[in-house]
N, C-alpha and C. Protein backbone atom coordinates (compact mmCIF):
# COMPACT_ATOMS: atom_id res chain seq x y z
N UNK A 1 22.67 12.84 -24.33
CA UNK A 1 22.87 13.60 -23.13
C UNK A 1 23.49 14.96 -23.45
N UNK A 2 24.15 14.92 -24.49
CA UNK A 2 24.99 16.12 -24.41
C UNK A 2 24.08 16.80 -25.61
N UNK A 3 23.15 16.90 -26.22
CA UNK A 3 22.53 17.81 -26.79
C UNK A 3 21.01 17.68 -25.74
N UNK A 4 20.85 17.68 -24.70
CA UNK A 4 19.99 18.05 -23.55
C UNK A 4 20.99 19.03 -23.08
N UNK A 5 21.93 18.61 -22.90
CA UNK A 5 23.21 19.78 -21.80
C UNK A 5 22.83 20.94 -23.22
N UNK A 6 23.38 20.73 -23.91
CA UNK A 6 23.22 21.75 -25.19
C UNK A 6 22.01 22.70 -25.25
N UNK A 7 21.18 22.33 -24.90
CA UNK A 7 19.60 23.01 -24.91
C UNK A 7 19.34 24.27 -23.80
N UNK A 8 20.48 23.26 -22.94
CA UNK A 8 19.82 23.38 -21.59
C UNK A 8 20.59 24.97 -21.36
N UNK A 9 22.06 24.80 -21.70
CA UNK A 9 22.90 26.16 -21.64
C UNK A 9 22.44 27.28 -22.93
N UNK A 10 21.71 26.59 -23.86
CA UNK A 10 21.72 27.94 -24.53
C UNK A 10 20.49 28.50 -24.20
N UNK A 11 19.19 27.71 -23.56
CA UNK A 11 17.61 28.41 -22.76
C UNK A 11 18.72 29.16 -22.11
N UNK A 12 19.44 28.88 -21.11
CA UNK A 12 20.02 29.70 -20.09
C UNK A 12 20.75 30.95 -20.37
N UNK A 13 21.21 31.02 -21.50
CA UNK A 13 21.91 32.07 -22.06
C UNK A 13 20.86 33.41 -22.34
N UNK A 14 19.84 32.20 -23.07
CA UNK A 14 18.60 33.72 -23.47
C UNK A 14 17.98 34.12 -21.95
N UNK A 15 18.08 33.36 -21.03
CA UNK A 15 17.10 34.02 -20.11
C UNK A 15 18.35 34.89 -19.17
N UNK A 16 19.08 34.64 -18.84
CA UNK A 16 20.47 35.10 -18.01
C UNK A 16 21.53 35.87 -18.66
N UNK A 17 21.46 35.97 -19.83
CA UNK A 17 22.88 36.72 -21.03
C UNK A 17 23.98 35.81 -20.59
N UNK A 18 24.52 36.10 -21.29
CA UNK A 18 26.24 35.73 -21.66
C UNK A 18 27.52 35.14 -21.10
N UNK A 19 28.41 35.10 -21.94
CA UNK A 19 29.40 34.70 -20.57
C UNK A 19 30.09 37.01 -21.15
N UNK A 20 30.53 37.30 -20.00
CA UNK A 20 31.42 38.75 -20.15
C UNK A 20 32.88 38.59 -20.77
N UNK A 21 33.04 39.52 -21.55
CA UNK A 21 34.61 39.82 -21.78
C UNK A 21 34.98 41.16 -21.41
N UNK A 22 36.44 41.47 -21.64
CA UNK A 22 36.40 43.10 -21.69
C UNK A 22 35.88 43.47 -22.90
N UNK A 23 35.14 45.18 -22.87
CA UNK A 23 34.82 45.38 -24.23
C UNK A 23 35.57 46.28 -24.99
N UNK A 24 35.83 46.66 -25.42
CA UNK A 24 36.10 47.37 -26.84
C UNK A 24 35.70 47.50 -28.14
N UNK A 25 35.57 49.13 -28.26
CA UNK A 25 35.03 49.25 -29.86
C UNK A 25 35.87 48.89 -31.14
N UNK A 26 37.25 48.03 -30.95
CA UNK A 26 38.03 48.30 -31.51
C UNK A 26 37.98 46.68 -31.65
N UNK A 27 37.51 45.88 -30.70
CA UNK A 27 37.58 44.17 -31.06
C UNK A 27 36.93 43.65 -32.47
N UNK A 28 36.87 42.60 -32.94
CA UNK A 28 35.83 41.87 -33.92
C UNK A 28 34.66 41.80 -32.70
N UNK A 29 33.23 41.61 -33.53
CA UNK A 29 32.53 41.34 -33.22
C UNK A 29 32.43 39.83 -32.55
N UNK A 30 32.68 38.99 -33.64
CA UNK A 30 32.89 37.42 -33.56
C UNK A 30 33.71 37.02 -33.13
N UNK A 31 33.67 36.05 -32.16
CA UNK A 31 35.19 35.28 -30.84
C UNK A 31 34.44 33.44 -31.34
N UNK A 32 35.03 32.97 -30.66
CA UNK A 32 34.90 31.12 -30.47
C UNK A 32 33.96 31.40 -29.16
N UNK A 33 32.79 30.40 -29.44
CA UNK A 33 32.17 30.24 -28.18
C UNK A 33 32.92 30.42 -26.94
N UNK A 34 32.50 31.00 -25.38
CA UNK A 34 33.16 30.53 -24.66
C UNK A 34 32.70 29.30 -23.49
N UNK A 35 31.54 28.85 -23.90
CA UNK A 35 31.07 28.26 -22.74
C UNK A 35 31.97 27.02 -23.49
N UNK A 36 32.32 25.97 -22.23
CA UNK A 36 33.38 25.32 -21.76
C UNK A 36 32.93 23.99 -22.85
N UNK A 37 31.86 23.32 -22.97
CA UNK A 37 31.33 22.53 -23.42
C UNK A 37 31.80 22.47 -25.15
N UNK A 38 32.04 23.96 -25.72
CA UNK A 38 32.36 23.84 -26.93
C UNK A 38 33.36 23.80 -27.38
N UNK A 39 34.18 23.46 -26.20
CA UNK A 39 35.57 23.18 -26.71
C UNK A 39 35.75 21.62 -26.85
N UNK A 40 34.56 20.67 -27.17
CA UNK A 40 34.52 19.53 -27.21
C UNK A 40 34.55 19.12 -28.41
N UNK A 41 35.30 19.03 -29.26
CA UNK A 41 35.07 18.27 -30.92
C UNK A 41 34.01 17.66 -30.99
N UNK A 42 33.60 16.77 -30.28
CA UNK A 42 32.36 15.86 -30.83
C UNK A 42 31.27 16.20 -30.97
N UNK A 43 30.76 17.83 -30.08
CA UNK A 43 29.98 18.37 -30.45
C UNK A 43 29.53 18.53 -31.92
N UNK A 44 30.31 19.00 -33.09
CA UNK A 44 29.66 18.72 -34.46
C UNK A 44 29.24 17.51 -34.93
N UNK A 45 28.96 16.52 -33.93
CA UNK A 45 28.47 15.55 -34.71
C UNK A 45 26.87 15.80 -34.61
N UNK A 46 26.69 16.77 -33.77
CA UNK A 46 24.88 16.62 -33.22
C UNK A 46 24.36 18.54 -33.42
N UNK A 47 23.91 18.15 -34.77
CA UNK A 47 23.67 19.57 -35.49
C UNK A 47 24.57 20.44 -36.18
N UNK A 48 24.45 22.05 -36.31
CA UNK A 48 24.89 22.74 -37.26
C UNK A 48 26.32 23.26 -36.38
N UNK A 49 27.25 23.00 -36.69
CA UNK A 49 28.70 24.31 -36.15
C UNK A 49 29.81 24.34 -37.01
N UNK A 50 29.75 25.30 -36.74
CA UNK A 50 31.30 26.47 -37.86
C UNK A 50 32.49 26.72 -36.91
N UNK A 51 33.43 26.94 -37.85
CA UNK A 51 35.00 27.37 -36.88
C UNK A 51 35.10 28.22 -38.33
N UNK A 52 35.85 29.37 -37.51
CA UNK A 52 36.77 30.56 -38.63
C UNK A 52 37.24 29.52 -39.56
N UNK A 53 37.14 29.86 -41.14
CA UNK A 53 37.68 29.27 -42.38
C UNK A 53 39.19 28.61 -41.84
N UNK A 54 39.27 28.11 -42.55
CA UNK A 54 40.66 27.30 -42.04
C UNK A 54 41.67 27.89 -42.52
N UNK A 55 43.08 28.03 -41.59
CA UNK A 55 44.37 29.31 -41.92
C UNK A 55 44.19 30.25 -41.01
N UNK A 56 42.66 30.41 -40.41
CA UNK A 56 42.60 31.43 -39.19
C UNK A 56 43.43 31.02 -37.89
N UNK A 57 43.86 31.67 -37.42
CA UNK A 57 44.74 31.22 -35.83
C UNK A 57 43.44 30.88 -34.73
N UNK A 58 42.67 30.81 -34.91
CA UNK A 58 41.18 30.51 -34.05
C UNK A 58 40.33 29.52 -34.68
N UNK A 59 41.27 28.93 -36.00
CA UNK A 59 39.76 27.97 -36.49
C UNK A 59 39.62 26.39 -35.77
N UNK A 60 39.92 26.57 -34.54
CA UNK A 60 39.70 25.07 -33.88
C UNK A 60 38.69 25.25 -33.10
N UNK A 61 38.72 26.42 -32.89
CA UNK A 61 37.39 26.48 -32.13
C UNK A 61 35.58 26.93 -32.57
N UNK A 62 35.11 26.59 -32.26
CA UNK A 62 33.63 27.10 -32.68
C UNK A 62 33.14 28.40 -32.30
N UNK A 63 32.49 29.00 -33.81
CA UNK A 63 31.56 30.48 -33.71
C UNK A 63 30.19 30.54 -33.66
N UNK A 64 29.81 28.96 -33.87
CA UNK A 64 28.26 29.29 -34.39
C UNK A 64 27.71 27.47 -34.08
N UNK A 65 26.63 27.49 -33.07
CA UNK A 65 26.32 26.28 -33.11
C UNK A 65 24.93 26.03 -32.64
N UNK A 66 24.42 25.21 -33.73
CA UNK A 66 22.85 25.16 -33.58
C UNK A 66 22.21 23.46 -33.54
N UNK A 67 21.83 23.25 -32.20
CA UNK A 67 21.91 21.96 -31.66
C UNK A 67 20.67 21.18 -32.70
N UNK A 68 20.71 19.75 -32.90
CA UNK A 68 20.08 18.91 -33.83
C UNK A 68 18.85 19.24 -32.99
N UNK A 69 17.79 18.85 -33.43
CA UNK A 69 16.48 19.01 -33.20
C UNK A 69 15.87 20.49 -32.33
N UNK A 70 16.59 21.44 -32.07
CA UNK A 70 16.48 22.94 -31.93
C UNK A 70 16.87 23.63 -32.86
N UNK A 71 16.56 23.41 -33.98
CA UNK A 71 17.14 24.35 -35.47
C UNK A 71 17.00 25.69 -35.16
N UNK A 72 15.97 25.98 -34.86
CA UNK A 72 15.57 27.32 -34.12
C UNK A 72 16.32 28.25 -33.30
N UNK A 73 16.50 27.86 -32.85
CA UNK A 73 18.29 28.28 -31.78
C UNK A 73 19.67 28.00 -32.24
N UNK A 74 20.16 29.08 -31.78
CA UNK A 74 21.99 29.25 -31.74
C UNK A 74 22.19 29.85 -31.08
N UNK A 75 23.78 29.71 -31.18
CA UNK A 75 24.66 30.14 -30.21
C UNK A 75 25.81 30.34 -31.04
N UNK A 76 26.00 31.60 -30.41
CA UNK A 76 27.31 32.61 -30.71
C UNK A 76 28.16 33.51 -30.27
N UNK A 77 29.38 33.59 -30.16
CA UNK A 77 29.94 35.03 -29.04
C UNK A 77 30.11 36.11 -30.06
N UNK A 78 29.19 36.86 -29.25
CA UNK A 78 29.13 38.24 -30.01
C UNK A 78 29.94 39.41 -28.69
N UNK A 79 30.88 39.96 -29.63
CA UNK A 79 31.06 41.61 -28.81
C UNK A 79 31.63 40.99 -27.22
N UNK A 80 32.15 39.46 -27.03
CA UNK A 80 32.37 38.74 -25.83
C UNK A 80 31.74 38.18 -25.32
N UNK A 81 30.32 38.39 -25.53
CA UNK A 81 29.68 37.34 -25.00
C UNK A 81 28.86 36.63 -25.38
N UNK A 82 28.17 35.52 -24.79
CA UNK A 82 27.84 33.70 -26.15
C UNK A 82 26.67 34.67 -25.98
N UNK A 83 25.63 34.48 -27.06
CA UNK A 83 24.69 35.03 -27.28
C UNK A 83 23.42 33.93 -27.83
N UNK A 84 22.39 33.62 -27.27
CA UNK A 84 21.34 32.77 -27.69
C UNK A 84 21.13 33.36 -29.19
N UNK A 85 20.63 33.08 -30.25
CA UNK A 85 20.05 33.64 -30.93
C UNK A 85 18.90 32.64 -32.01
N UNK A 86 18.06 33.46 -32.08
CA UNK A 86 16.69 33.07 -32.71
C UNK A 86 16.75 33.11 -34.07
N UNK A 87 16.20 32.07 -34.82
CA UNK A 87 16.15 31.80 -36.24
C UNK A 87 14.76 32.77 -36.91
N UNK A 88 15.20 34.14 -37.71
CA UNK A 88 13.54 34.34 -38.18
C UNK A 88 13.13 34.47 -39.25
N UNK A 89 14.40 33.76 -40.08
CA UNK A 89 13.72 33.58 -41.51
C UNK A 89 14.84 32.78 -42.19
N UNK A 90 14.34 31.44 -43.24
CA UNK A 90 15.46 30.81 -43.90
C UNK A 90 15.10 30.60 -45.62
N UNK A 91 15.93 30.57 -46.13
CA UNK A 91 15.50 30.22 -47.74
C UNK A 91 16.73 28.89 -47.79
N UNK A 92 16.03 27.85 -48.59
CA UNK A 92 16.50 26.65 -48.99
C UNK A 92 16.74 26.41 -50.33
N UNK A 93 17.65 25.87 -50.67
CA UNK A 93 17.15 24.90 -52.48
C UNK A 93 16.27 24.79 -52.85
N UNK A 94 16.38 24.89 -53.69
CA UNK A 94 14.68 23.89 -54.60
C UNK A 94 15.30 22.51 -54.78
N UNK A 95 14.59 21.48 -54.39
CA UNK A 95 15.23 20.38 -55.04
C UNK A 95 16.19 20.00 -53.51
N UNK A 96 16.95 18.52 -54.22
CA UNK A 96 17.87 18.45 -53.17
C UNK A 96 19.32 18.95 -53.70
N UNK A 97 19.37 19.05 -52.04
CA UNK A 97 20.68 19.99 -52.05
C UNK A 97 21.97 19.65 -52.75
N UNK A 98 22.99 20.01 -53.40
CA UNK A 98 23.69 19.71 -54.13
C UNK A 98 25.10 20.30 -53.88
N UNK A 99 26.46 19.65 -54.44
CA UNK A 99 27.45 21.02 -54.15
C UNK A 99 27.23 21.69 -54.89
N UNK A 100 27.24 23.42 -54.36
CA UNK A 100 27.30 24.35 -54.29
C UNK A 100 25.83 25.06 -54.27
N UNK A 101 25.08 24.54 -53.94
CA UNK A 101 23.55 24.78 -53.31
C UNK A 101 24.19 25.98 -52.77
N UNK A 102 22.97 27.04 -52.28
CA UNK A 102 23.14 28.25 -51.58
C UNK A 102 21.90 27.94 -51.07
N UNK A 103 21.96 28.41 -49.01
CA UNK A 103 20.53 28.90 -48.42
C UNK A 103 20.77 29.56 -47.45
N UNK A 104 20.45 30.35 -47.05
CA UNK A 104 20.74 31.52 -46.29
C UNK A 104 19.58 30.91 -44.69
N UNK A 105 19.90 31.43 -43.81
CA UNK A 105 19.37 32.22 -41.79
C UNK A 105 19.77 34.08 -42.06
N UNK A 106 19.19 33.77 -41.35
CA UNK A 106 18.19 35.04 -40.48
C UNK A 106 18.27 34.67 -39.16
N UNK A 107 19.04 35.21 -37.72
CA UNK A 107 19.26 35.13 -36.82
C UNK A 107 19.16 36.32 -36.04
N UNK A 108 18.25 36.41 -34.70
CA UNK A 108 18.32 37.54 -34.11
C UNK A 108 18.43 37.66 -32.79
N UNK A 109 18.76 38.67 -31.78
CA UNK A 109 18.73 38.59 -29.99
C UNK A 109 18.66 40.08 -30.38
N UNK A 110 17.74 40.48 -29.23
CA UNK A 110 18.06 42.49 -29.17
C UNK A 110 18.36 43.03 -30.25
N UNK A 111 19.52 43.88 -30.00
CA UNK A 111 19.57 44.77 -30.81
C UNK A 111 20.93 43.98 -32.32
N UNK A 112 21.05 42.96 -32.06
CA UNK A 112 21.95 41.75 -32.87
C UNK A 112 20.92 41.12 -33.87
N UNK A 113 21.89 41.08 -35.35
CA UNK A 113 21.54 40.22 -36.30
C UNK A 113 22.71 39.74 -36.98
N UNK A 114 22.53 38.28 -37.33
CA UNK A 114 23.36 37.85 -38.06
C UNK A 114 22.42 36.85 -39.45
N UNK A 115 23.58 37.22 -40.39
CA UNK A 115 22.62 36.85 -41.83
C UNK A 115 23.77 36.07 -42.25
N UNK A 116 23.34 34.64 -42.05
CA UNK A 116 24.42 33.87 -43.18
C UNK A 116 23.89 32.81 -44.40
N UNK A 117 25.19 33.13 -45.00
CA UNK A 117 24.74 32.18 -46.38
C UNK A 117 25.86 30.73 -46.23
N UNK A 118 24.80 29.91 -46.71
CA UNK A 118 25.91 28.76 -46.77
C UNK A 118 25.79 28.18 -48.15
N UNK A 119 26.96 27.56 -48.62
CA UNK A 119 27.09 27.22 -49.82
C UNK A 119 27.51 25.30 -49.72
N UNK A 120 26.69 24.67 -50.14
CA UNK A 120 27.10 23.05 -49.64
C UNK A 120 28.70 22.62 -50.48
N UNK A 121 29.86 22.45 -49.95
CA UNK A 121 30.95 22.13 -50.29
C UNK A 121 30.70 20.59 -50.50
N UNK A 122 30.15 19.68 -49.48
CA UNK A 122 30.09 17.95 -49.56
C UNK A 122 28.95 17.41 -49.48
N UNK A 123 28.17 16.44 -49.96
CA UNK A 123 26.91 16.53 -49.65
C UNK A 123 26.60 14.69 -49.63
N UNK A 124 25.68 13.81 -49.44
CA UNK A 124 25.66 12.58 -48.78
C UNK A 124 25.02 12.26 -50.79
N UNK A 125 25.61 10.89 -50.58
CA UNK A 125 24.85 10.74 -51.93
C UNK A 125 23.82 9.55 -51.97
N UNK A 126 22.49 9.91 -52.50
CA UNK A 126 21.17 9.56 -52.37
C UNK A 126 20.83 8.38 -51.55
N UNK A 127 21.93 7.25 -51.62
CA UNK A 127 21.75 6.12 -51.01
C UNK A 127 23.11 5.85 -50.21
N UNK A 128 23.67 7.05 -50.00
CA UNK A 128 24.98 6.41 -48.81
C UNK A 128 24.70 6.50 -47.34
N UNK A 129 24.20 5.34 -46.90
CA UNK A 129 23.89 5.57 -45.71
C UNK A 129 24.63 5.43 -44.06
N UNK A 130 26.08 5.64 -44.84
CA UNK A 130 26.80 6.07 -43.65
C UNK A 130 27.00 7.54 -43.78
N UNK A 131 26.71 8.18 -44.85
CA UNK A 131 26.88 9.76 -44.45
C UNK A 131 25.56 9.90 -44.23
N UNK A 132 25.84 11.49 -42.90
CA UNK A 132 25.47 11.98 -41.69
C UNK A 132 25.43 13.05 -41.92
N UNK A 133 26.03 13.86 -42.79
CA UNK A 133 26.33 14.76 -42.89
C UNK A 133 26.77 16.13 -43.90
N UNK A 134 26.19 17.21 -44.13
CA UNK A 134 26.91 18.15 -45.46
C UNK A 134 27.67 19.35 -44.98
N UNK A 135 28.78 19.70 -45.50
CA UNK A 135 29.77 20.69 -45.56
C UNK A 135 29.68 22.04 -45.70
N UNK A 136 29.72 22.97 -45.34
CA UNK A 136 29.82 24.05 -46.01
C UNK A 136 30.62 24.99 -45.79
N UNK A 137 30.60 26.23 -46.58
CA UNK A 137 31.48 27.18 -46.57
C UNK A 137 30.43 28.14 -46.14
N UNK A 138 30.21 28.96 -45.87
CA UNK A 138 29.88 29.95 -44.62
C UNK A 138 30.19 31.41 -44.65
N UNK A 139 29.18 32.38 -45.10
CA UNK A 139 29.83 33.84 -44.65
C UNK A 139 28.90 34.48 -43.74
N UNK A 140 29.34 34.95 -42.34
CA UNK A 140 28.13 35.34 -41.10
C UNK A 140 28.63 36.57 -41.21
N UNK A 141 27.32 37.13 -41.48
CA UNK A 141 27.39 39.12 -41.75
C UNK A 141 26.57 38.90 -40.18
N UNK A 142 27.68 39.59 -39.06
CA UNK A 142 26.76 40.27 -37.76
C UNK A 142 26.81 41.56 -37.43
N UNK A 143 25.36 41.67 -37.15
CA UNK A 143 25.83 43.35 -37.15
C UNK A 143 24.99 43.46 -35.33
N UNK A 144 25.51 44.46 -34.60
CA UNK A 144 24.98 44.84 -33.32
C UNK A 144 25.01 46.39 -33.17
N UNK A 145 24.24 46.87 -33.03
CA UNK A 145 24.14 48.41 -33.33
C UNK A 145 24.44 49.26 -34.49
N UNK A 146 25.72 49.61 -34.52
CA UNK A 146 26.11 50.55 -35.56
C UNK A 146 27.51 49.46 -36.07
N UNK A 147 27.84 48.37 -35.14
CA UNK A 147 28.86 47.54 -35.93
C UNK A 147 28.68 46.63 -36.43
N UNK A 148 29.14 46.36 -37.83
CA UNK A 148 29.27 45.23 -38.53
C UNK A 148 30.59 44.70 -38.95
N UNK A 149 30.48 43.24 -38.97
CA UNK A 149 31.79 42.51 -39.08
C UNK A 149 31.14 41.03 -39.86
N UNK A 150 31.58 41.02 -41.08
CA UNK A 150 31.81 39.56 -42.08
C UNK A 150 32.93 38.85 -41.69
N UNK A 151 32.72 37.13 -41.42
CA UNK A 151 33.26 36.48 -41.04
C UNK A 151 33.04 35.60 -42.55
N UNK A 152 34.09 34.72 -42.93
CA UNK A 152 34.05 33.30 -43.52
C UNK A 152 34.16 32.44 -42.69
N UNK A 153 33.54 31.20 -42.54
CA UNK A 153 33.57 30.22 -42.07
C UNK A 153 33.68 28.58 -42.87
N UNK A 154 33.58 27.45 -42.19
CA UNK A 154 33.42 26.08 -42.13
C UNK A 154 33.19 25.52 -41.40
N UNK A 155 32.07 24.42 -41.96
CA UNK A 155 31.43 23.84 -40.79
C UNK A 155 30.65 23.07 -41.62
N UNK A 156 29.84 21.91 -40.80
CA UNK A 156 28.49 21.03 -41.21
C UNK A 156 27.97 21.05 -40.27
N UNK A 157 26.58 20.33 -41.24
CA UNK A 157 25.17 20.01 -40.23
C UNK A 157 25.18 18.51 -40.44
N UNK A 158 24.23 18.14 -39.24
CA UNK A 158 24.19 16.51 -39.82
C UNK A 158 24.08 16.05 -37.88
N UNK A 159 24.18 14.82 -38.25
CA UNK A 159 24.13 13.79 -36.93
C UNK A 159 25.49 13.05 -36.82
């Protein structure tokens, strides 16, 4: 149910925009989601989401979340507001993934791109079939016009 709700608010985001903040040229680009739903922990159990690296005063909350079976889509607050964004290009491993694998997204809306690399920190091993899930460490280069702002992150994908 809650990755239908998930689907359902981020179609809505691309067709309607954002939630608003005040703006300033002087903010980060990157905030914690604000739609209400992502302040739910259990959300990372159902697809890809990140929180600021850990030690940040904001890393409880989520920057980046891309629902299980919509790989294609995310969601992000950019510049204040959550922003749909479209997947348009990815590079993977060769092989299976391993720690410290590297594979990069390609993410876009308008005049917004974000390019991240992830590096696998934990990864399931061949026959453990209670892990769900791999780790990573995270750097989201977003840029929206003439501003750019690098974030580190953490987060997994998985079920």
């Amino acid at each position: 149910m809650k990755l239908i709700l998930v689907a359902v608010i981020v179609s809505a985001l691309a067709l309607f925009g954002g939630v608003t903040a005040r703006s300033s040229s002087q903010r980060n680009l990157v905030g914690n989601i604000k739609a209400k739903m992502f302040k739910d922990t259990s959300l990372s159990d159902a697809g890809c989401s990140f929180q600021f690296a850990p030690g940040n005063r904001n890393s409880e909350r989520y920057i980046f979340f891309s629902p299980a079976g919509f790989e294609n889509d995310a969601l992000m607050n950019i510049d204040g507001r959550d922003v749909s964004l479209r997947l348009v290009n990815e590079t993977n491993p060769k092989g299976r993934e391993r720690v410290g694998s590297r594979s990069t997204r390609r993410y876009a809306a308008g005049n917004i791109t974000v390019n991240v690399v992830y590096v696998a920190t934990r990864v399931c091993k061949p026959n453990d079939e209670n892990c769900e899930s791999t780790s990573y460490s995270a750097t989201f280069i977003v840029k929206k016009g003439e501003r750019t702002q690098t974030v580190k992150a953490a987060g997994s994908c998985g079920s």
